[in-house]
N, C-alpha and C. Protein backbone atom coordinates (compact mmCIF):
# COMPACT_ATOMS: atom_id res chain seq x y z
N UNK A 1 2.51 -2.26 8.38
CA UNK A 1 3.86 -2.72 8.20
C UNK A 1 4.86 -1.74 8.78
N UNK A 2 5.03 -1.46 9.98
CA UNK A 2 6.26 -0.92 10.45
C UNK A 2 6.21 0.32 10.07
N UNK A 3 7.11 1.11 9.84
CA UNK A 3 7.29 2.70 9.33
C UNK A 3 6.58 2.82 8.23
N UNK A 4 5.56 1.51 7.84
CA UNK A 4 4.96 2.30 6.52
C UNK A 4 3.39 2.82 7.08
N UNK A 5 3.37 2.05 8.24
CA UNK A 5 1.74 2.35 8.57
C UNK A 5 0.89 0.99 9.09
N UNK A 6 1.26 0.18 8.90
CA UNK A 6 0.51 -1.21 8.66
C UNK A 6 0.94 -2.38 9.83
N UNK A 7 -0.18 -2.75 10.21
CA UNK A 7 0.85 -4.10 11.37
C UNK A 7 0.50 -5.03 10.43
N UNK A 8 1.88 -5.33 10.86
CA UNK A 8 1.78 -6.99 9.82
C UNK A 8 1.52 -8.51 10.72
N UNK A 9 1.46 -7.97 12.18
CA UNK A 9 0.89 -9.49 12.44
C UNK A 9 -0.53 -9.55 11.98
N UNK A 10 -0.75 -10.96 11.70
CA UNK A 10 -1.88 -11.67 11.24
C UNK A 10 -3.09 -12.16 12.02
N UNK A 11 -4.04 -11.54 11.08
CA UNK A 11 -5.56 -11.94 11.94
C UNK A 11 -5.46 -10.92 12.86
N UNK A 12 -4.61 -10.29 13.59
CA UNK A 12 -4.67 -9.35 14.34
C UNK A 12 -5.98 -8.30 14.14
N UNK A 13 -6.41 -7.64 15.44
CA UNK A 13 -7.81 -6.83 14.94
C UNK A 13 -7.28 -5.44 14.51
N UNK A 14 -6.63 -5.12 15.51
CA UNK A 14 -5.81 -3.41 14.72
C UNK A 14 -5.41 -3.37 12.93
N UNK A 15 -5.05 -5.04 12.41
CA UNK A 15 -4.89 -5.22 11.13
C UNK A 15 -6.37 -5.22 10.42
N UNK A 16 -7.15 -5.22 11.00
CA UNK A 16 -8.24 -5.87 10.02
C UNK A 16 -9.21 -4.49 9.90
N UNK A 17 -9.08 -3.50 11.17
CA UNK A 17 -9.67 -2.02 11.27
C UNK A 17 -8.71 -1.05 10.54
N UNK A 18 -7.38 -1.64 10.41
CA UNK A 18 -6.82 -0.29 10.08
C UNK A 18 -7.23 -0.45 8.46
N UNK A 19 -6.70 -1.74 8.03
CA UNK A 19 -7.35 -2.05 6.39
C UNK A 19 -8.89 -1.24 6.29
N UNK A 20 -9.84 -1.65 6.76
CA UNK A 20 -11.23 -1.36 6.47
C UNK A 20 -10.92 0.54 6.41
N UNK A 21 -10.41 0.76 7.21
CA UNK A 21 -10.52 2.93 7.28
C UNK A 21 -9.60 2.99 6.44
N UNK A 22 -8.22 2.25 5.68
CA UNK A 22 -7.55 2.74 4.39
C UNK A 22 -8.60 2.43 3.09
N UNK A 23 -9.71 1.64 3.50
CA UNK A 23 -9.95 1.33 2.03
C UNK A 23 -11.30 2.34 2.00
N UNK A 24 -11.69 3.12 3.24
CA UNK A 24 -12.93 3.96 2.56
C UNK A 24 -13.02 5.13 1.92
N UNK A 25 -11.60 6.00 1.53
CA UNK A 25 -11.08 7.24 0.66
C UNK A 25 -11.63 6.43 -0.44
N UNK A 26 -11.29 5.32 -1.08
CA UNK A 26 -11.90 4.42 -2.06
C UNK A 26 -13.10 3.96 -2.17
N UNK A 27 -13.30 3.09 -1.29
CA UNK A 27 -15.25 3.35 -1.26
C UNK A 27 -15.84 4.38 -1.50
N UNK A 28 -15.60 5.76 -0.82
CA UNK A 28 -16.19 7.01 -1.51
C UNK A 28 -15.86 7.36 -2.69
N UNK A 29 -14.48 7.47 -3.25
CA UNK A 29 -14.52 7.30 -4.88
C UNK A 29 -15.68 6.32 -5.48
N UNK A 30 -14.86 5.52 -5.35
CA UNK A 30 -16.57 4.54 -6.29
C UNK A 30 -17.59 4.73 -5.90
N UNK A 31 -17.76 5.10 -4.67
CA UNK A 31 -19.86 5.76 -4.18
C UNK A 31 -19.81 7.09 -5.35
N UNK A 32 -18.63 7.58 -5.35
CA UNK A 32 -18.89 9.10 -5.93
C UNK A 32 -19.61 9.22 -7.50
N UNK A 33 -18.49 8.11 -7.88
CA UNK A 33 -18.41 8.02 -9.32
C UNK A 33 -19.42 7.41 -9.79
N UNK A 34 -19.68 6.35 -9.11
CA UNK A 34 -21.19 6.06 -9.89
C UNK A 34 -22.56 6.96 -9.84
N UNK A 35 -22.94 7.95 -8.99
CA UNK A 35 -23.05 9.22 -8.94
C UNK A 35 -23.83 10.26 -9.08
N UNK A 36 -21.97 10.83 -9.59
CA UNK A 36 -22.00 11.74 -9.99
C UNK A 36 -20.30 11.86 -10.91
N UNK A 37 -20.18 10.96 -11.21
CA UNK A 37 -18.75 11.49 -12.18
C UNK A 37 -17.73 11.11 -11.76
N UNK A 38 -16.36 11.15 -12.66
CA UNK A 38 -15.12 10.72 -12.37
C UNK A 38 -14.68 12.38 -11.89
N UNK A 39 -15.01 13.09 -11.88
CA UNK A 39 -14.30 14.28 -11.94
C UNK A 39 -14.79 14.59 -10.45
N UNK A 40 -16.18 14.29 -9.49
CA UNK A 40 -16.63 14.79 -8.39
C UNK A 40 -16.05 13.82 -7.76
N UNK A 41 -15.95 13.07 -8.04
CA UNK A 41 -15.14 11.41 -7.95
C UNK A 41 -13.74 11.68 -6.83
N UNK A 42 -13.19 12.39 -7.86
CA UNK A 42 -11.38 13.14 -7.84
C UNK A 42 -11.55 13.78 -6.39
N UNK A 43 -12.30 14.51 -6.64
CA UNK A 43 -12.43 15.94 -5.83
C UNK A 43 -13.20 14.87 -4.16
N UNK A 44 -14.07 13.96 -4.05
CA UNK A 44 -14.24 13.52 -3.01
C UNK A 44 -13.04 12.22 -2.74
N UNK A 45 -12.32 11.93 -3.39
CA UNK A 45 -10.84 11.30 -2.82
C UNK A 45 -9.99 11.85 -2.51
N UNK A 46 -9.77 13.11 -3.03
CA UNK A 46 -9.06 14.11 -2.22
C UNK A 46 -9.19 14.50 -0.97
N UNK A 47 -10.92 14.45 -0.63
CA UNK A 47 -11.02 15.09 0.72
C UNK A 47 -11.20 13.70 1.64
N UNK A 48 -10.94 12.81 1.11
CA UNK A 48 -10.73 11.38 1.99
C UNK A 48 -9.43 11.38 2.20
N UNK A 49 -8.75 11.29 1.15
CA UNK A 49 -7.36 11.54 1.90
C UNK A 49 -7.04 12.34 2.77
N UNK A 50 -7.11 13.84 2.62
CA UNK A 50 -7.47 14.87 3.50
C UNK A 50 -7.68 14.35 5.09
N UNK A 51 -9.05 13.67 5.08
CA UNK A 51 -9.67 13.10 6.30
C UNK A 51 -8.30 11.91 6.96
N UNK A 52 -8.19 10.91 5.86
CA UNK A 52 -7.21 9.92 6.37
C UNK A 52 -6.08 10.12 6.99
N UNK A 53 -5.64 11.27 6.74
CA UNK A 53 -4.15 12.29 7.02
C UNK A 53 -4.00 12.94 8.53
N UNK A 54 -5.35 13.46 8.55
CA UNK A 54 -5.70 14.07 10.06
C UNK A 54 -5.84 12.75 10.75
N UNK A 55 -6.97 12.04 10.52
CA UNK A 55 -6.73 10.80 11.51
C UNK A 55 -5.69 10.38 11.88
N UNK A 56 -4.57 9.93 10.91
CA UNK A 56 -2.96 9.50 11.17
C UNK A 56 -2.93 10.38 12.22
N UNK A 57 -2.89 11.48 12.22
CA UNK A 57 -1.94 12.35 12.80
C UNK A 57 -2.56 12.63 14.39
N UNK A 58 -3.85 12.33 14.57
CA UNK A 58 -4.71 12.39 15.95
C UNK A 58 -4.89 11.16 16.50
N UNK A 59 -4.56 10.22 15.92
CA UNK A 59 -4.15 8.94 16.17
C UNK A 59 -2.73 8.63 16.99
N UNK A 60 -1.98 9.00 15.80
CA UNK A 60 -0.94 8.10 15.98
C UNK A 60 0.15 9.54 16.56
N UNK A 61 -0.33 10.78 15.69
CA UNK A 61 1.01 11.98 16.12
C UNK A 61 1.89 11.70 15.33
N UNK A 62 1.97 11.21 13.93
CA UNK A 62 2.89 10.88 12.64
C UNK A 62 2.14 10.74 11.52
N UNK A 63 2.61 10.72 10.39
CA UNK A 63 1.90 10.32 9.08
C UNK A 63 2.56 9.04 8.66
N UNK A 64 2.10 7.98 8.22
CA UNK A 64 2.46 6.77 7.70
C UNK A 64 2.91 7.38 6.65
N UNK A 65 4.22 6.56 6.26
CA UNK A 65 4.57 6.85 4.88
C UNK A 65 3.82 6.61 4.17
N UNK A 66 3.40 5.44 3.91
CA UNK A 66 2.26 4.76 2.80
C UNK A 66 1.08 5.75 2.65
N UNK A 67 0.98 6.30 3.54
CA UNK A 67 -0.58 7.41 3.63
C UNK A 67 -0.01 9.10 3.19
N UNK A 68 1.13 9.38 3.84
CA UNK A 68 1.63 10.56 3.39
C UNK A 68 1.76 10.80 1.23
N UNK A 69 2.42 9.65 0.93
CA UNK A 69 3.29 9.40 -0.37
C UNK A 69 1.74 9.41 -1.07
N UNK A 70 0.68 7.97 -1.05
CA UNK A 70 -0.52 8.22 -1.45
C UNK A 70 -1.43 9.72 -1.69
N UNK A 71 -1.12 10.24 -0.03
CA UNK A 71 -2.32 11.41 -0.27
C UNK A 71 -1.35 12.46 -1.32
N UNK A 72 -0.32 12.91 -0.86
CA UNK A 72 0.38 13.90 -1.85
C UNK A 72 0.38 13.58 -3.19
N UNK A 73 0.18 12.04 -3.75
CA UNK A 73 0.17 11.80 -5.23
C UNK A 73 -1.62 12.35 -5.43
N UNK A 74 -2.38 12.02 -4.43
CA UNK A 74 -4.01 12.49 -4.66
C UNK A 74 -4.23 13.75 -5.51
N UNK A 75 -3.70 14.34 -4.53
CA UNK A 75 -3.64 16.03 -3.98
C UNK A 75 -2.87 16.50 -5.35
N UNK A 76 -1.74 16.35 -5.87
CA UNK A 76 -1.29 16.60 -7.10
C UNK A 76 -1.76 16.38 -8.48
N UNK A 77 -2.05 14.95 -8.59
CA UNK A 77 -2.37 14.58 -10.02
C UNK A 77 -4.34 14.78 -9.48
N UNK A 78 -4.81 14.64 -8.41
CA UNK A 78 -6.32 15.32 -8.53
C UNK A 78 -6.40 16.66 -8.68
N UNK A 79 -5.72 17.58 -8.15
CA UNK A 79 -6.01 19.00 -9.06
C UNK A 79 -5.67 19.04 -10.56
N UNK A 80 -4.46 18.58 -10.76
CA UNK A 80 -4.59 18.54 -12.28
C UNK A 80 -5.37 17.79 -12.95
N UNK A 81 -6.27 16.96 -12.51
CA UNK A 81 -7.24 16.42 -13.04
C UNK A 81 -8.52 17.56 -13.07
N UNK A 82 -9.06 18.10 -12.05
CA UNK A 82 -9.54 18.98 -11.98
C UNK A 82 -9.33 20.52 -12.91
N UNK A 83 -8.48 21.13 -12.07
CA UNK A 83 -8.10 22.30 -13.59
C UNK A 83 -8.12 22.11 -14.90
N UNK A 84 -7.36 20.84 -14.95
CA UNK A 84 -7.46 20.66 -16.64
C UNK A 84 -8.46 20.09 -17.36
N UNK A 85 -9.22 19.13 -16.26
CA UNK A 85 -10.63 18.33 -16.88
C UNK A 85 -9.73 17.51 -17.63
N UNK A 86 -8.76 16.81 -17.01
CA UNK A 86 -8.26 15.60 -17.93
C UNK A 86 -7.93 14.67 -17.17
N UNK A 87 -9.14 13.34 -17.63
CA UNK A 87 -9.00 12.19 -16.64
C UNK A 87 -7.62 11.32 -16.36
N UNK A 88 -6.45 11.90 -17.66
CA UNK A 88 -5.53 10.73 -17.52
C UNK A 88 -4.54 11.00 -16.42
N UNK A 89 -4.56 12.38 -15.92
CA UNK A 89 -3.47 12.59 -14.78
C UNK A 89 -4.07 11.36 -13.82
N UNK A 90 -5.12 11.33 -12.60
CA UNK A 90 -6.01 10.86 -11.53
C UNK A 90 -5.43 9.45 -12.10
N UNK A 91 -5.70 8.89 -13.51
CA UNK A 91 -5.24 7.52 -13.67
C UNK A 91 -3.90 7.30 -13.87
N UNK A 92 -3.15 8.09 -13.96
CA UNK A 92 -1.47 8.06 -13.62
C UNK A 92 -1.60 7.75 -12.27
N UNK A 93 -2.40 8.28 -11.57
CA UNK A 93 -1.71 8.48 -10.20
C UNK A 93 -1.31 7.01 -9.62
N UNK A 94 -2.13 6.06 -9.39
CA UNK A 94 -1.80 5.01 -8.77
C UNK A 94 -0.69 4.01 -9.68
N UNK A 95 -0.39 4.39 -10.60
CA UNK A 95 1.11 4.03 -11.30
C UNK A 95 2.21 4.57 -10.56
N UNK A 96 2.11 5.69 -10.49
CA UNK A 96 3.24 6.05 -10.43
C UNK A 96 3.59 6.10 -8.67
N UNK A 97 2.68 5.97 -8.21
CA UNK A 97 2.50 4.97 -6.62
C UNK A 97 3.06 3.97 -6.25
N UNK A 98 2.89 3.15 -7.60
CA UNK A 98 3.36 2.02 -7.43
C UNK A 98 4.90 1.76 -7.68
N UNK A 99 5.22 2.51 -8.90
CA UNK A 99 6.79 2.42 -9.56
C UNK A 99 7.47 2.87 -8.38
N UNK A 100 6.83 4.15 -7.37
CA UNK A 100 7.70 4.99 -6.35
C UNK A 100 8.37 4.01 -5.74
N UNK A 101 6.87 3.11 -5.23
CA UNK A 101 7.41 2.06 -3.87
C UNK A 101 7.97 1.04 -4.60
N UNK A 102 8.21 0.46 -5.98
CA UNK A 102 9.19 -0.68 -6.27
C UNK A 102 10.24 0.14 -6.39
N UNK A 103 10.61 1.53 -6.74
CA UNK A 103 12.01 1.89 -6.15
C UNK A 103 12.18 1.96 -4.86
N UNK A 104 11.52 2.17 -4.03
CA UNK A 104 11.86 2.50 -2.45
C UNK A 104 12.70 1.07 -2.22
N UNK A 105 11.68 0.30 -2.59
CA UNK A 105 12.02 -1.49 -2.11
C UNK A 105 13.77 -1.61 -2.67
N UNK A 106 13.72 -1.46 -3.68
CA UNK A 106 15.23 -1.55 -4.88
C UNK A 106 16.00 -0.96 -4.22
N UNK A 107 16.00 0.58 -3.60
CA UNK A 107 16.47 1.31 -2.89
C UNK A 107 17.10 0.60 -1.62
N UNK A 108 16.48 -0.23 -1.09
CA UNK A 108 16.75 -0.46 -0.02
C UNK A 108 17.19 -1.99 -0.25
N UNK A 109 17.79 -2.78 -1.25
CA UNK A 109 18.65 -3.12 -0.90
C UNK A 109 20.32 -2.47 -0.51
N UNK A 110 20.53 -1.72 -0.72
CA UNK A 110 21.88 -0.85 -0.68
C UNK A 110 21.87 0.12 0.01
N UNK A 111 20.57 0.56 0.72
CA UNK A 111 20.53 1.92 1.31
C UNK A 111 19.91 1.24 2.71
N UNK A 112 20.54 1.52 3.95
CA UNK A 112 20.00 1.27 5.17
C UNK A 112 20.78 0.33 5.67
N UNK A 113 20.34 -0.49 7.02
CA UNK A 113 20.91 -1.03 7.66
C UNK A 113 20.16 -2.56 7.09
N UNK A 114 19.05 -2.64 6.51
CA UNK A 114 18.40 -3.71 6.13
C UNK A 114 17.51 -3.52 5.24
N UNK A 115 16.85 -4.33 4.24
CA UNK A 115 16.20 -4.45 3.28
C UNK A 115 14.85 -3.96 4.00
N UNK A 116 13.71 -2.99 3.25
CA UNK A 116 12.73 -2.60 4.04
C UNK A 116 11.75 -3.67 3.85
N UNK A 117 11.59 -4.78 3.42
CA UNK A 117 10.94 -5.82 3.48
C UNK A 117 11.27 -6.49 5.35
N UNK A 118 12.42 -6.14 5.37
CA UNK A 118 12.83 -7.06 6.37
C UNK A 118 11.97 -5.91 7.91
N UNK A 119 12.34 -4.61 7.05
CA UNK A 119 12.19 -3.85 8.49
C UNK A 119 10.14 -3.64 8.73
N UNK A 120 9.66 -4.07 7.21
CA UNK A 120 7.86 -4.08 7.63
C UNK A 120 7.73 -5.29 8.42
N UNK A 121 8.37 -6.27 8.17
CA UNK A 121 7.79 -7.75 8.83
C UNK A 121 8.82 -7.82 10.04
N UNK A 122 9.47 -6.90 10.27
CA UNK A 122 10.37 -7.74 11.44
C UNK A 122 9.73 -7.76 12.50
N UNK A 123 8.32 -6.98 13.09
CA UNK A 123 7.55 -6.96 14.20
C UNK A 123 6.90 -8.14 13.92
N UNK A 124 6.71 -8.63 13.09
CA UNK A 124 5.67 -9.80 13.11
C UNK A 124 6.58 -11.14 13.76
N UNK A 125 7.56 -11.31 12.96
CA UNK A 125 8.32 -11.90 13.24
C UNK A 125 8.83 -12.30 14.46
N UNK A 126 9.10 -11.10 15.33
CA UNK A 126 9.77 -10.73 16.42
C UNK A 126 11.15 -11.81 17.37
N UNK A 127 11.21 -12.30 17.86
CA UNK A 127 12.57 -12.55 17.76
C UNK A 127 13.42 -13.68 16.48
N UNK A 128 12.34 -14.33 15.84
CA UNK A 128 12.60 -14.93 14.39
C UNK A 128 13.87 -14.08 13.69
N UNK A 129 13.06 -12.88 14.00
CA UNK A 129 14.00 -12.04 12.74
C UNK A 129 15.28 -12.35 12.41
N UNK A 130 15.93 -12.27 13.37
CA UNK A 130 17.63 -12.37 13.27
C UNK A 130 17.89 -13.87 12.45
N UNK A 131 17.25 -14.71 12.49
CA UNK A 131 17.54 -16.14 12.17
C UNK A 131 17.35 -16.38 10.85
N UNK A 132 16.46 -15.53 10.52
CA UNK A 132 16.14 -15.28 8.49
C UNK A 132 17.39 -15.30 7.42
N UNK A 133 17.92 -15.78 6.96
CA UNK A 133 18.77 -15.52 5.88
C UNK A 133 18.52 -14.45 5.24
N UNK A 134 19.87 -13.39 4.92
CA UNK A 134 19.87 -12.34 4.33
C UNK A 134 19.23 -12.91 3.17
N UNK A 135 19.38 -14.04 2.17
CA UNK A 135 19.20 -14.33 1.19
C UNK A 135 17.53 -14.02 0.75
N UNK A 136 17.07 -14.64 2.11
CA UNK A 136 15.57 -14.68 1.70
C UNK A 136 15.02 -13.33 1.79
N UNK A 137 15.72 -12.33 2.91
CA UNK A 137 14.95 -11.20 2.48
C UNK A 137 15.16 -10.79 1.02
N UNK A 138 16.91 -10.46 0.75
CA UNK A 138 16.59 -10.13 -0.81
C UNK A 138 15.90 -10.58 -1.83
N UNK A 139 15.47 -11.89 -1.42
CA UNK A 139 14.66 -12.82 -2.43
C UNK A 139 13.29 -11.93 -2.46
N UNK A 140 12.82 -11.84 -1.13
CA UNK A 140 11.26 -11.18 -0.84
C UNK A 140 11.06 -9.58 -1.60
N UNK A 141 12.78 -8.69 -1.49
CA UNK A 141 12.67 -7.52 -1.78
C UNK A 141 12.42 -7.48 -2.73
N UNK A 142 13.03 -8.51 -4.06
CA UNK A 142 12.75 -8.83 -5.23
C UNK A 142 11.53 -8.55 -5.84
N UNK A 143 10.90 -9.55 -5.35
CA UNK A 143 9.33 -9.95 -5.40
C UNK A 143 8.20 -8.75 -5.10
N UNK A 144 8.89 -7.80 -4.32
CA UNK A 144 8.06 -6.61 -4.12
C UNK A 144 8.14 -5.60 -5.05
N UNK A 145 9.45 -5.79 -5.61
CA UNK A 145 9.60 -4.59 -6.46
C UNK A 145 9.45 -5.16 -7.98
N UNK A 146 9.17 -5.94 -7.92
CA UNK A 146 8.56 -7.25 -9.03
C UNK A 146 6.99 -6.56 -9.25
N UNK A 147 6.12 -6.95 -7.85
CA UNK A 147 5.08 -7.05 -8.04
C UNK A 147 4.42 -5.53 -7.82
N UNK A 148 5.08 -4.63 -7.44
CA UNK A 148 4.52 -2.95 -7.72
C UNK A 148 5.05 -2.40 -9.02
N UNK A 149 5.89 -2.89 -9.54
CA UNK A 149 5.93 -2.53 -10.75
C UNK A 149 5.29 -3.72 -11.64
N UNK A 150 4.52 -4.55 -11.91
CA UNK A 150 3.23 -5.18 -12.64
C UNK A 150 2.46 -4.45 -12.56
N UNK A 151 1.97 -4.19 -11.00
CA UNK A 151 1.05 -3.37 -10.72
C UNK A 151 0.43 -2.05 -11.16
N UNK A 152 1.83 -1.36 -11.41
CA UNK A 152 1.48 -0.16 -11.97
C UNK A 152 1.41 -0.37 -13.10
N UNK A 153 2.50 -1.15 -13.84
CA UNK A 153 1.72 -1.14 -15.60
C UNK A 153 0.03 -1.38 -15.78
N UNK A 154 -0.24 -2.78 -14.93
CA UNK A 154 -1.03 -3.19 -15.32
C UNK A 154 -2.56 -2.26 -14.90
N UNK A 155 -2.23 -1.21 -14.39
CA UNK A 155 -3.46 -0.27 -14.39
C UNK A 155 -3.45 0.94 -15.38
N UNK A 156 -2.01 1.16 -16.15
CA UNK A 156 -1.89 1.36 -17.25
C UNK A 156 -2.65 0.78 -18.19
N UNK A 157 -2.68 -0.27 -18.47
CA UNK A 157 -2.77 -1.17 -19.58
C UNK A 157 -4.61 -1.24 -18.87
N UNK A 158 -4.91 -1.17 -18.07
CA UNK A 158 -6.71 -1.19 -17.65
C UNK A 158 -7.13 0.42 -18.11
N UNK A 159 -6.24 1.72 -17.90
CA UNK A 159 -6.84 2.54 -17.88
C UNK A 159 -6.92 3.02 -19.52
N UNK A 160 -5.78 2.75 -20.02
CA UNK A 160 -5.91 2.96 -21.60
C UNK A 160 -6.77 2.22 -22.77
N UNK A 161 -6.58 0.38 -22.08
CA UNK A 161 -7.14 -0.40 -23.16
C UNK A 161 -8.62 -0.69 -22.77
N UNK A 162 -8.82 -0.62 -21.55
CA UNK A 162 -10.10 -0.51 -21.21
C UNK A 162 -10.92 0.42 -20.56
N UNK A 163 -12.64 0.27 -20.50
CA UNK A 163 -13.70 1.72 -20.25
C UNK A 163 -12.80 2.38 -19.42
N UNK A 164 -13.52 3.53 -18.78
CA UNK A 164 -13.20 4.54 -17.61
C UNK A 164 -13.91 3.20 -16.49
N UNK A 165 -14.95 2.84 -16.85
CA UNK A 165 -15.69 1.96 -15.79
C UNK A 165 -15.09 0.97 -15.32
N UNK A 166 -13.99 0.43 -16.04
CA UNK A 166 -13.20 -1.05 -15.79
C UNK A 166 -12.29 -0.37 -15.07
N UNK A 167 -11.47 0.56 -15.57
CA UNK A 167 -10.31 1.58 -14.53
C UNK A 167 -10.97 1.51 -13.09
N UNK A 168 -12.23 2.20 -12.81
CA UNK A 168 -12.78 2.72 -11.50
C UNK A 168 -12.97 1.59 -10.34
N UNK A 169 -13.57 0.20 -11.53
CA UNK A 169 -13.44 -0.64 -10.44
C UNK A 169 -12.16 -1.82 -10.16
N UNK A 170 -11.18 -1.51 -11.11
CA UNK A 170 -10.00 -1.89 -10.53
C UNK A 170 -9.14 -1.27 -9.81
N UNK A 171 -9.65 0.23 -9.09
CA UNK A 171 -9.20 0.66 -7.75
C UNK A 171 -9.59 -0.29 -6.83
N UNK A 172 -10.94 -1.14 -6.69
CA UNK A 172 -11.22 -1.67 -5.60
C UNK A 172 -10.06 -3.25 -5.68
N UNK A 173 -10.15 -3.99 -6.81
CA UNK A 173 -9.44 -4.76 -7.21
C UNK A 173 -8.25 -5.01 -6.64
N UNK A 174 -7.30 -3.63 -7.10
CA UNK A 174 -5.57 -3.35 -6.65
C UNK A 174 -5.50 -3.64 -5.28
N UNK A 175 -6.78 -3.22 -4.22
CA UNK A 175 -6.44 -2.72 -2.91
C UNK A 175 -6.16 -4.64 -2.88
N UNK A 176 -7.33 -4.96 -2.85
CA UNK A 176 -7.45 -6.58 -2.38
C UNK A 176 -6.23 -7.51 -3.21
N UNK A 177 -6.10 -6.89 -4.18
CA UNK A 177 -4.82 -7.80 -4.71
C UNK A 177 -3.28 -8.00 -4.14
N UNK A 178 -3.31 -6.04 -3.27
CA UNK A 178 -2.21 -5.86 -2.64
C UNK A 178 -2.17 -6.71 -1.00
N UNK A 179 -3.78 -7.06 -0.51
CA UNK A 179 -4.01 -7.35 0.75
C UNK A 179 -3.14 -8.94 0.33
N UNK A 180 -3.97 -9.36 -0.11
CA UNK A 180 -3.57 -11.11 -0.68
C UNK A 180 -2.41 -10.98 -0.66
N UNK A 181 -1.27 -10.27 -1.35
CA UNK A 181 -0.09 -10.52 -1.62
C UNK A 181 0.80 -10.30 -0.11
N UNK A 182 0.60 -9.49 0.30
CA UNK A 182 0.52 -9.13 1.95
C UNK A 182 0.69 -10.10 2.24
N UNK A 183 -0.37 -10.74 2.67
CA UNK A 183 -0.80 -12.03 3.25
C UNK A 183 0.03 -13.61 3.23
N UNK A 184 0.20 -13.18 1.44
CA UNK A 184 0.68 -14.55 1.52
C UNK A 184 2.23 -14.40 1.45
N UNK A 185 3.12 -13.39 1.26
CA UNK A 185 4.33 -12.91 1.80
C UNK A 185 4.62 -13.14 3.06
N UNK A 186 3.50 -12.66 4.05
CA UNK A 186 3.33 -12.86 5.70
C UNK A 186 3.91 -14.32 6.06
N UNK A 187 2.86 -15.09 5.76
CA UNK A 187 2.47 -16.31 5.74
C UNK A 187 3.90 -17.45 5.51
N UNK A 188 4.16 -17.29 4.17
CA UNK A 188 5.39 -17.87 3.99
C UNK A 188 6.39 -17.40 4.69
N UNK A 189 6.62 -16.68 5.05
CA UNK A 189 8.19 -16.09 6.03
C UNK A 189 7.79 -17.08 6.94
N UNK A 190 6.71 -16.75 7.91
CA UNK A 190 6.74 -17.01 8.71
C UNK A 190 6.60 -18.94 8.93
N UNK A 191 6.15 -19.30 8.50
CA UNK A 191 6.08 -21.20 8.18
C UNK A 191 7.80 -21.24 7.96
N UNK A 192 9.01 -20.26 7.19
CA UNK A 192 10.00 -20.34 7.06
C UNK A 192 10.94 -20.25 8.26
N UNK A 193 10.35 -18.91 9.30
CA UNK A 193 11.45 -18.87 10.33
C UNK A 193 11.36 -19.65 11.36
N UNK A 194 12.73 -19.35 12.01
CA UNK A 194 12.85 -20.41 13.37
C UNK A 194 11.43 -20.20 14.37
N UNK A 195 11.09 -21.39 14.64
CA UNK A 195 10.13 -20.85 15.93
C UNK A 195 10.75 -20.40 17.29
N UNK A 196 10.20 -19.69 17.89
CA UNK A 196 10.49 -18.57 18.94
C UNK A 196 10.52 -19.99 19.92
N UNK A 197 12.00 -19.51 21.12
CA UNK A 197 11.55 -20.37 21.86
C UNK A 197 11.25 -19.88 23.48
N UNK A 198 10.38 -20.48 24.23
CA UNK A 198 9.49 -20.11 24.86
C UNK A 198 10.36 -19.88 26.41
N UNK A 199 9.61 -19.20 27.23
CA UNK A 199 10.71 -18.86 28.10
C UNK A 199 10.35 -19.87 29.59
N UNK A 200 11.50 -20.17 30.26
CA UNK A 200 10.89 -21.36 30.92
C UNK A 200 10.31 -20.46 32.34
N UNK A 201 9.24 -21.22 32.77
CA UNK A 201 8.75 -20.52 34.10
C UNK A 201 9.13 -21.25 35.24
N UNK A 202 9.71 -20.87 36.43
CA UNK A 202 10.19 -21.18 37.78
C UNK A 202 8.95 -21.78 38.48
């Protein structure tokens, strides 16, 4: 999605590789944890992020926000998981991931030149964009900062009311829940905007 890291056109293959290498810092958590522990667990998502960070950067020569904001929440609440031997920091972490980016979204109705909903999808879009009603982006910004803040409670409410085991595998859960929502955000804009019109050939 634009300055966060992510292309948002659809079916696209760069979309479908870059997803698969964000989701294996996570696959190795859950390879870890089933195991050898939530705690060796910590300590090998750290060094996935680690890994994911350098790639950005030998890749692309930038850090995605989405990958920067993620690994630094790793890297923080996983040492204090570590030093202290207390699992509930590591399960803060992807809360408070989430609350960040439904403020970023909130943020940006009032801050910038455009709603950052508008500025992840406007490549997909591409000359559509302009034709969108302000309305509908704020409608969409809504909905984002709607649905990352569910999000984060609701792994609250998995990590407290239920096992450590139900927590671990609703990391894999969140990712695919966030893809879907992606998707079908994508999807609807686009069935919504003007179709592009085509350029005539001589």
């Amino acid at each position: 999605m634009g300055q966060l890291g992510y292309d948002t056109r659809p079916f696209h293959p760069a979309t479908r590789m870059q997803a698969l290498f964000e989701l294996l810092p996570v696959v190795a958590f859950f390879v870890a944890y089933f195991l050898k522990g939530l705690y060796v667990a910590t300590a090998v998502l750290m060094a996935g992020m680690a890994l994911l960070i350098i790639a950005d950067w030998l890749s692309l020569r930038r850090i995605p926000g989405m990958h920067g904001l993620s690994a630094a929440l790793v890297f923080v609440f996983g040492a204090a998981t570590l030093a202290l031997h207390d699992k509930s920091f590591i399960q803060w972490k992807p809360t408070v991931f989430f609350w960040l980016l439904a403020l970023a979204f909130l943020a940006s109705l009032w801050m910038g030149e455009r709603p950052l909903v508008q500025r992840l999808f406007g490549k997909a879009l591409g000359a559509s964009e302009p034709q969108v009603a302000p309305a509908v982006w704020r409608r969409l910004t809504w909905q984002w900062v709607g649905f990352y803040a569910a999000l984060g409670a609701l792994n609250l409410w998995v990590a407290y009311r239920l096992s450590e085991r139900a927590w671990v595998n609703f990391k894999i859960i969140d990712f695919f829940i966030t893809l879907a929502f992606v998707a079908g955000q994508l999807t609807w804009l686009m069935r919504r905007a003007p179709p592009q019109e085509s350029t005539p050939t001589a």
